[in-house]
Protein backbone atom coordinates (compact mmCIF):
# COMPACT_ATOMS: atom_id res chain seq x y z
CA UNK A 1 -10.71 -8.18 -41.77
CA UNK A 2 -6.74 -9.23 -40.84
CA UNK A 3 -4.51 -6.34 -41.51
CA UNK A 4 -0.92 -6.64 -42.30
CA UNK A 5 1.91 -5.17 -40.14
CA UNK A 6 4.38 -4.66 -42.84
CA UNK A 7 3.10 -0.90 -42.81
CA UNK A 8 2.95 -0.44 -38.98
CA UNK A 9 5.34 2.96 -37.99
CA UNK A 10 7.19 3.28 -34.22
CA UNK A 11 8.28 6.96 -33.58
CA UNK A 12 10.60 7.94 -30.18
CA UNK A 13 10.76 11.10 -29.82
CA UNK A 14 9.36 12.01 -33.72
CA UNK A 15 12.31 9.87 -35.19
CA UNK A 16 10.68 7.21 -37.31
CA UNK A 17 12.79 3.89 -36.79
CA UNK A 18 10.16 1.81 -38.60
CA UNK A 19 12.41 0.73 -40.57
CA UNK A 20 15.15 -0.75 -38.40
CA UNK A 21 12.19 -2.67 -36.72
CA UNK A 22 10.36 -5.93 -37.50
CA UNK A 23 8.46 -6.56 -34.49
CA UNK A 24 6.61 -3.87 -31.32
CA UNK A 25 4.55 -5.40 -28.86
CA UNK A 26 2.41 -2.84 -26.83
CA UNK A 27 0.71 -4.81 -23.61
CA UNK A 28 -1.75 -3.03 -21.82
CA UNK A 29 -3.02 -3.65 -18.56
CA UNK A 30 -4.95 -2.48 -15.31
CA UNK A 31 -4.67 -3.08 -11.51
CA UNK A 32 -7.36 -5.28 -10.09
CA UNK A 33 -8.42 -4.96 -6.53
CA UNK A 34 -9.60 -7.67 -4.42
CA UNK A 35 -13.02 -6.25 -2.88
CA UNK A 36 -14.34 -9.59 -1.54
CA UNK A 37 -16.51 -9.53 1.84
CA UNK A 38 -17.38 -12.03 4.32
CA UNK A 39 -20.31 -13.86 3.45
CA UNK A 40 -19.21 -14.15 0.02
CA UNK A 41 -18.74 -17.30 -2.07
CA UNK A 42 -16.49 -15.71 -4.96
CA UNK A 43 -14.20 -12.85 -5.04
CA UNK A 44 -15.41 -9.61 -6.14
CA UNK A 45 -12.99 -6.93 -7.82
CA UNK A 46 -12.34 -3.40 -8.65
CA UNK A 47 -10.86 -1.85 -11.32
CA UNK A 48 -7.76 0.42 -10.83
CA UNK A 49 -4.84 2.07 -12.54
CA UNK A 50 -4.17 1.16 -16.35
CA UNK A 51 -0.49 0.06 -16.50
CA UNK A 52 1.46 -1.18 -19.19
CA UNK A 53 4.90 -1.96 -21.91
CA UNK A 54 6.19 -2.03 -25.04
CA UNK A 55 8.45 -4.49 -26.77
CA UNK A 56 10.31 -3.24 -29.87
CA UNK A 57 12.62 -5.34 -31.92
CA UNK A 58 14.11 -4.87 -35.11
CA UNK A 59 18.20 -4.38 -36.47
CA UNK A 60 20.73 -2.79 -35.26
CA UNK A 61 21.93 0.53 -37.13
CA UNK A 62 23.82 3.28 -34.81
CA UNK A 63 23.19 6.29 -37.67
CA UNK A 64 21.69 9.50 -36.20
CA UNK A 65 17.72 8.03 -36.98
CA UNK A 66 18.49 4.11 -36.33
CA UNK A 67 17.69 2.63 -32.88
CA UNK A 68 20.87 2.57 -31.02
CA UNK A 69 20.53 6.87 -30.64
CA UNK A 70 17.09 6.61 -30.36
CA UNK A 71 16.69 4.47 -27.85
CA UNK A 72 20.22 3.08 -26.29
CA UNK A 73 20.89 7.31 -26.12
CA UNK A 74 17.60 7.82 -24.27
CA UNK A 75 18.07 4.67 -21.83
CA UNK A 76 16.54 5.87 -18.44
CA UNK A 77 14.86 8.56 -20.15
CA UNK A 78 10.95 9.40 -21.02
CA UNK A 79 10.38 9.61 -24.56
CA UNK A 80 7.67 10.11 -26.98
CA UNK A 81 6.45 7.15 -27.90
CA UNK A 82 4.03 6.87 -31.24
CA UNK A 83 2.68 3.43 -32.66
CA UNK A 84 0.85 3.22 -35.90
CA UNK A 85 0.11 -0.42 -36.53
CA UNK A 86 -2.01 -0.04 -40.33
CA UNK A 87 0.63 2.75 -41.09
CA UNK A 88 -0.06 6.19 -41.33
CA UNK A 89 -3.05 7.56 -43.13
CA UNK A 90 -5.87 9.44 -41.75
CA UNK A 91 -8.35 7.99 -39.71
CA UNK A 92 -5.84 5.18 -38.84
CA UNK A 93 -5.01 3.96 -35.39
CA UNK A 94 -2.82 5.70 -33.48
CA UNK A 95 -1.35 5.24 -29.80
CA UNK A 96 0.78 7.43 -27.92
CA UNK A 97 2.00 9.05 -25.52
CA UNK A 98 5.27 8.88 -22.82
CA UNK A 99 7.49 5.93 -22.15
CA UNK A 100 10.72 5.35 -20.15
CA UNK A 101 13.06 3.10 -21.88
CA UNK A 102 14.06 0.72 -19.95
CA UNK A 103 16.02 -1.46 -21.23
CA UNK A 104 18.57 -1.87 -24.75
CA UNK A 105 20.13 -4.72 -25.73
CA UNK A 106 22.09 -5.88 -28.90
CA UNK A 107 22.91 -9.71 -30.39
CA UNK A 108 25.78 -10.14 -32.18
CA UNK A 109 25.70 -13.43 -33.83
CA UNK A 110 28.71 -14.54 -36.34
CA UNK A 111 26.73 -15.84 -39.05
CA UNK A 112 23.37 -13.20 -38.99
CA UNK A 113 22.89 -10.22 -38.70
CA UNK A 114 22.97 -7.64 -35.41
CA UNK A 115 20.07 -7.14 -33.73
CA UNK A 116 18.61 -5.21 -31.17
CA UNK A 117 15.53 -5.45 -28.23
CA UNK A 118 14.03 -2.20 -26.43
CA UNK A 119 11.67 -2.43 -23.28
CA UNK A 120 9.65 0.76 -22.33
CA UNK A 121 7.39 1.13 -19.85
CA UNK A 122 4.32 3.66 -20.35
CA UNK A 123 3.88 6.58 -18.14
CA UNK A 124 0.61 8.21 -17.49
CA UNK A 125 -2.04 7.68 -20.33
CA UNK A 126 -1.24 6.23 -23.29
CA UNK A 127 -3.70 7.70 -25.89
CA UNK A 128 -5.56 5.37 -28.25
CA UNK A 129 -7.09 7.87 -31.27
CA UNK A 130 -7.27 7.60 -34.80
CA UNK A 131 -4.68 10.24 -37.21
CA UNK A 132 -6.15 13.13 -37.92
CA UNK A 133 -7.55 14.11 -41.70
CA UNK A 134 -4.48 15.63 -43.32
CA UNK A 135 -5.24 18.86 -45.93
């Protein structure tokens, strides 16, 4: 069944900036080791070290819980990073874990509305678990 993202929740560092944002990417990936031996008629591969980003996009607001202090402030830094893409709820996805943000950047256009893009890169493992059963 297709869910919805209108719900989905992106946390740095526990601040919820959800709803300054209208758009996270998360991109996963993994090393991949060329193994191939003579006598061989196709390459063979090995798995190796999961790697990966995160895109975040949304509008601007410089407020103690809006974007630009969450993430222009922490430029450089390792945060905590928490997406929630059906919302939260128990037993909904969850990933998590650290990220360095490394990049900020704000458009100012005359006739719309400020916006702003944040790249992060994950560091170490990124936790994929569902949100625990709340009392």
């Amino acid at each position: 069944m297709a869910v919805h993202g209108k719900n989905a929740v992106v946390m740095i560092n526990t601040t919820d900036i959800s709803e300054y944002c209208n758009s996270v990417a998360p991109k996963r990936s993994a090393d991949s080791h060329d193994t191939t031996t003579f006598g061989k008629t196709a390459h063979t591969y090995q798995g190796g070290l999961l790697d990966g980003t995160v895109s975040i996009e949304g509008f601007y607001e410089s407020g103690t819980t809006g974007p630009k202090t969450a993430l222009e402030g922490a430029l450089g830094q390792t945060v905590d990073f928490v997406y929630r893409p059906e919302g939260t709820g128990s037993g909904k996805p969850q990933q998590s874990g650290d990220a360095v943000v490394t990049s900020y950047e704000e458009t100012t256009p005359v006739a719309d509305m400020i916006t702003f893009k944040a790249e992060l890169q994950l560091s170490d493992t990124f936790a994929l678990t569902t949100q625990p059963t709340t009392p």
